[in-house]
C-alpha atoms as a PDB file:
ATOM      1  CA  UNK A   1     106.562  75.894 140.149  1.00  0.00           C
ATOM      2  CA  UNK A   2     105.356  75.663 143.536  1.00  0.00           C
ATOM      3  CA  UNK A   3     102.650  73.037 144.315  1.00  0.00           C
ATOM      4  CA  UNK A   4      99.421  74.458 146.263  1.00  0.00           C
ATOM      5  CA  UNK A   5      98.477  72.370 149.379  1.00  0.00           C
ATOM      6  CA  UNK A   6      95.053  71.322 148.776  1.00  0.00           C
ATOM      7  CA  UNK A   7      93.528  73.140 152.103  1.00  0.00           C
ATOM      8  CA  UNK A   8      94.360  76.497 149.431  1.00  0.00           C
ATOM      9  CA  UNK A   9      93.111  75.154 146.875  1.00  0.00           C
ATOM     10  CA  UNK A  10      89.951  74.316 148.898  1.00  0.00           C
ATOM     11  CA  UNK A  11      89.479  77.684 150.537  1.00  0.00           C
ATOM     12  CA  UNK A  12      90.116  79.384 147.445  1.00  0.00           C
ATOM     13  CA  UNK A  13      86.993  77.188 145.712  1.00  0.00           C
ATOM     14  CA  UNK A  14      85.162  78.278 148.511  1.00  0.00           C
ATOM     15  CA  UNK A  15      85.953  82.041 148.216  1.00  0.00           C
ATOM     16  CA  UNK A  16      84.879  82.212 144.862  1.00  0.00           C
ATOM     17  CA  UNK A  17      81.930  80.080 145.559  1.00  0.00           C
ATOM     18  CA  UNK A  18      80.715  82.223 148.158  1.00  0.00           C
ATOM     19  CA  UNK A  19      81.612  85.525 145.531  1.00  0.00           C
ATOM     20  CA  UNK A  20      79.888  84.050 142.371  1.00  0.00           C
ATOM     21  CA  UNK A  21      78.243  81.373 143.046  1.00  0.00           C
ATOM     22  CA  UNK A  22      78.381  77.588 143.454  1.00  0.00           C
ATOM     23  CA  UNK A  23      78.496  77.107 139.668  1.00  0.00           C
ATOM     24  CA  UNK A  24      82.056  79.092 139.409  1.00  0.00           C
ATOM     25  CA  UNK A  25      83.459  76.971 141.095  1.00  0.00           C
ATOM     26  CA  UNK A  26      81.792  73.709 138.914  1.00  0.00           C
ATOM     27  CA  UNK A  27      83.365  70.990 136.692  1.00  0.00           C
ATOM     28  CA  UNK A  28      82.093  71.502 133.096  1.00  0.00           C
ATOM     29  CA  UNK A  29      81.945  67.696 132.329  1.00  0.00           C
ATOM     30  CA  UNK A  30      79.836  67.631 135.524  1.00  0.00           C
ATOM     31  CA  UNK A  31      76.774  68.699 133.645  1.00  0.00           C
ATOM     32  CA  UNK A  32      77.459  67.268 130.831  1.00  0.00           C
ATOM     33  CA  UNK A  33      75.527  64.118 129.116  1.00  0.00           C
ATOM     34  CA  UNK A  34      75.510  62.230 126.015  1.00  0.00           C
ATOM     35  CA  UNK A  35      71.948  63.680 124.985  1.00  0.00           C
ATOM     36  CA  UNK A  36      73.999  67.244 125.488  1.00  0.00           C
ATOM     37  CA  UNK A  37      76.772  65.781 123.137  1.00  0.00           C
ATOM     38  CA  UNK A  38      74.552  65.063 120.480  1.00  0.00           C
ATOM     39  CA  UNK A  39      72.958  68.295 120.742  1.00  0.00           C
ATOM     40  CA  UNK A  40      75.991  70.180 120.460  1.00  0.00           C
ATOM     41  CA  UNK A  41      77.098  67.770 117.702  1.00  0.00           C
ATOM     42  CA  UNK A  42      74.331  68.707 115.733  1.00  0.00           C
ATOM     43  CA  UNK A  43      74.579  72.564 116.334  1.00  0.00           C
ATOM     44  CA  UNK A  44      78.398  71.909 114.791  1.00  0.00           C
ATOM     45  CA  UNK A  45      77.149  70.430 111.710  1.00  0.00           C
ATOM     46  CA  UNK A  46      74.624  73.067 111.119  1.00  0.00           C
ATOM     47  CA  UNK A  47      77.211  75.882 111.917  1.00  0.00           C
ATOM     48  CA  UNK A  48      79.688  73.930 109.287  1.00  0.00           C
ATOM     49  CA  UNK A  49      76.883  74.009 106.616  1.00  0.00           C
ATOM     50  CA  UNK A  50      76.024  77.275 106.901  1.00  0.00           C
ATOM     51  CA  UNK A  51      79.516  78.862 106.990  1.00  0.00           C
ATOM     52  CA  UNK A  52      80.035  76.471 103.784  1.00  0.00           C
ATOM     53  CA  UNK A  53      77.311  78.083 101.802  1.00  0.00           C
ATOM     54  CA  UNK A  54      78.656  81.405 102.501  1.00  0.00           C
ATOM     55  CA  UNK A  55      82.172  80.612 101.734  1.00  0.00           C
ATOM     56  CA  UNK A  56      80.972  79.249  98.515  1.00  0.00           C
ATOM     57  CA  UNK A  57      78.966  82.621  97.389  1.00  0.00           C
ATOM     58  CA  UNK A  58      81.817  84.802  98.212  1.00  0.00           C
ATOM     59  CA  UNK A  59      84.376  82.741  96.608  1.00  0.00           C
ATOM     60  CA  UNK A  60      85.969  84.625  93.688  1.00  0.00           C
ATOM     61  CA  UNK A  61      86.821  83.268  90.380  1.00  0.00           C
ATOM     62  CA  UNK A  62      89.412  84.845  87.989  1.00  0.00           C
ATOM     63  CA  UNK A  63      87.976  85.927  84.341  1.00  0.00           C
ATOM     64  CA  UNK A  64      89.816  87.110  81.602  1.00  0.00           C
ATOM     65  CA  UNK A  65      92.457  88.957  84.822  1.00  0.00           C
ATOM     66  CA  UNK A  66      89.963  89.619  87.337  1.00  0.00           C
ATOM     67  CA  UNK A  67      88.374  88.287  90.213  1.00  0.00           C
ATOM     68  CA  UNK A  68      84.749  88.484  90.333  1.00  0.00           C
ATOM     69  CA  UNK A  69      81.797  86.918  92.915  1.00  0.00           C
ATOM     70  CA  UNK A  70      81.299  83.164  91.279  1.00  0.00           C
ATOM     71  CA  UNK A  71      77.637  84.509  92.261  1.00  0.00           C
ATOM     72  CA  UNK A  72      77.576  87.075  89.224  1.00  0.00           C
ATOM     73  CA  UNK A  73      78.788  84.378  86.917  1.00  0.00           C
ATOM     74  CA  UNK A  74      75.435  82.054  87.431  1.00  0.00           C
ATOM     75  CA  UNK A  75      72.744  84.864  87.149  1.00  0.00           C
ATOM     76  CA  UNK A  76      72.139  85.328  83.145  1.00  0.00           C
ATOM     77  CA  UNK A  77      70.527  88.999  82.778  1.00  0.00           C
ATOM     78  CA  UNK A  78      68.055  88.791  80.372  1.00  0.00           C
ATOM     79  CA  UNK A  79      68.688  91.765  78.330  1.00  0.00           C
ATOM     80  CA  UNK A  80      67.260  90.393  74.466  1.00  0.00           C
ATOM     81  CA  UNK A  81      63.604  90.474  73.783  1.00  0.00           C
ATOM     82  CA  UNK A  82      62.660  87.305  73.017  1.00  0.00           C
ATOM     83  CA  UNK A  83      59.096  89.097  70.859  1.00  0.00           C
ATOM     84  CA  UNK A  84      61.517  91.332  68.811  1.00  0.00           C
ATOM     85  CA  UNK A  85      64.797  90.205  69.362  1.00  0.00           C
ATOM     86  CA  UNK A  86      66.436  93.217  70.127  1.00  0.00           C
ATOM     87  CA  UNK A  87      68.644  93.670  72.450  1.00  0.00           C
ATOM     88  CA  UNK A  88      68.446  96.466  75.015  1.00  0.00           C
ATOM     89  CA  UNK A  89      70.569  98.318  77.780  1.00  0.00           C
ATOM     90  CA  UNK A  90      67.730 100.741  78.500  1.00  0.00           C
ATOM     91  CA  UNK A  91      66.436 100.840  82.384  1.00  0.00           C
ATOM     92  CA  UNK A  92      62.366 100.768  81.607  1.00  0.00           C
ATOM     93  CA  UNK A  93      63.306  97.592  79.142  1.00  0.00           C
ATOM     94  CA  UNK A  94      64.460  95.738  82.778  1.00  0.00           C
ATOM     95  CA  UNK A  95      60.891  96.900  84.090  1.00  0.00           C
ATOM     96  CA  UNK A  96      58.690  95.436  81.419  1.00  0.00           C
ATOM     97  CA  UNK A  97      61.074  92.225  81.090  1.00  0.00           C
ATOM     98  CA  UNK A  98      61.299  91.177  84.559  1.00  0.00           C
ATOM     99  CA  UNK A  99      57.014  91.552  84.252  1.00  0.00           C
ATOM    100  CA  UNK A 100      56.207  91.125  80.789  1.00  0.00           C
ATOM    101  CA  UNK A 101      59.130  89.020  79.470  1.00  0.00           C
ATOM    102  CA  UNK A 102      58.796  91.568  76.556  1.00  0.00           C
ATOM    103  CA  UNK A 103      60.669  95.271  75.886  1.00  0.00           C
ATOM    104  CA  UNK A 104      59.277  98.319  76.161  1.00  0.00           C
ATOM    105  CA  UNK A 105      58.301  98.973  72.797  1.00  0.00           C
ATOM    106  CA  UNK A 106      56.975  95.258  72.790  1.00  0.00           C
ATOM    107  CA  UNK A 107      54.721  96.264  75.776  1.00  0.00           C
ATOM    108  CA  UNK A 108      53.246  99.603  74.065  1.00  0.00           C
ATOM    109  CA  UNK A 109      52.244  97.858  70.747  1.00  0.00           C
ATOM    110  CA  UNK A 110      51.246  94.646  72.150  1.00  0.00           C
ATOM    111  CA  UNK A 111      50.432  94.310  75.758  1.00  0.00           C
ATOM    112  CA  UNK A 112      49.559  97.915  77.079  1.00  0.00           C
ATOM    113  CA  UNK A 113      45.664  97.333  77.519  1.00  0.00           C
ATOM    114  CA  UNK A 114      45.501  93.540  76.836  1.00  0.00           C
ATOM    115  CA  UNK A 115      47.145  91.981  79.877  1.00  0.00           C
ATOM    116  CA  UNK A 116      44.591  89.944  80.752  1.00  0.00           C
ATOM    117  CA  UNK A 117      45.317  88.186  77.483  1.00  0.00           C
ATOM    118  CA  UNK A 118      49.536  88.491  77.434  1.00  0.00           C
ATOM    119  CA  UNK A 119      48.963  86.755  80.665  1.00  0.00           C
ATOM    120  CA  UNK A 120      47.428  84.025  79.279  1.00  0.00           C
ATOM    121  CA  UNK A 121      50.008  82.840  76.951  1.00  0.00           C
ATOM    122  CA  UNK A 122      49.226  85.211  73.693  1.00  0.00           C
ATOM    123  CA  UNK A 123      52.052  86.583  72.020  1.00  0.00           C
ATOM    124  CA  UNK A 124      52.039  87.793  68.450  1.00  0.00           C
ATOM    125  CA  UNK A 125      53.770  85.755  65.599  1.00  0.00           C
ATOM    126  CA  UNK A 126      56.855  87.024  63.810  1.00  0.00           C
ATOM    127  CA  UNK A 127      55.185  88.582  60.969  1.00  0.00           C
ATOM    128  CA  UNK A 128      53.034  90.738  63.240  1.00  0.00           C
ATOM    129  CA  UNK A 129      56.327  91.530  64.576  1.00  0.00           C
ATOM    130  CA  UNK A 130      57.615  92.911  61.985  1.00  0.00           C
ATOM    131  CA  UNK A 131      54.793  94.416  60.382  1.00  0.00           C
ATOM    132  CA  UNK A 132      54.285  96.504  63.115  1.00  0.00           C
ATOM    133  CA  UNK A 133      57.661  97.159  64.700  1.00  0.00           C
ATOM    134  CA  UNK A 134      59.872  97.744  61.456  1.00  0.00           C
ATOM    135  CA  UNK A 135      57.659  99.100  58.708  1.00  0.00           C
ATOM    136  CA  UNK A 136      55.940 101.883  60.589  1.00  0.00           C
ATOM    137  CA  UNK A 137      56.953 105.330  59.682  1.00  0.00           C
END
């Protein structure tokens, strides 16, 4: 390789000086401080946490042969009522237990026109339950 005389080297810095400026043409440690270091430090370490976090929700975990978000293992869908104790896949059930912490059914014979009351810690005792739940007809 063929070493540059430094007069080129000099006219060329000045070319591009003169094309795009006098910071072109700059050394990058010339700017540079120890108050910038730490800054950029910092900005590292928050970068590093972040792209931890995410790497640890999309991490998969295998389950009986499949891999599945280690997210959907931790959230527990309540799908039991815990004023009957039956347990539900119906849609409106998700409704009333996500704001009643009761089923449907639960909500019609027991809270539908006494919220004020559910919402202050009421709920009916296990007889009630099952008077009025299982022995209708």
């Amino acid at each position: 390789m063929k070493e540059r005389d430094l007069n080129d080297i000099a006219r060329l810095e000045r070319a591009i000086a003169k094309r795009w400026g006098s910071e072109a043409v700059l050394n990058p440690k010339s700017g540079w401080t120890k108050e910038k270091e730490e800054q950029y430090l910092e900005q590292i370490k928050k970068l590093d946490k972040i792209e931890t976090k995410k790497k640890d929700k999309a991490e998969k975990v295998k389950k009986d042969g499949i891999l599945i978000d280690k997210k959907l293992l931790n959230n527990k869908i309540k799908r039991g009522c815990p004023i009957c104790d039956i347990y539900s896949f119906d849609l409106k059930d998700d409704l009333y237990m996500n704001k009643y912490s009761c089923c449907w059914v639960c909500f019609m014979e027991f809270v539908e026109g006494r919220e004020d009351r559910w919402k202050e810690g009421w709920r009916p005792d296990s007889d009630e339950v099952k008077q009025r739940r299982f022995n209708k007809k």
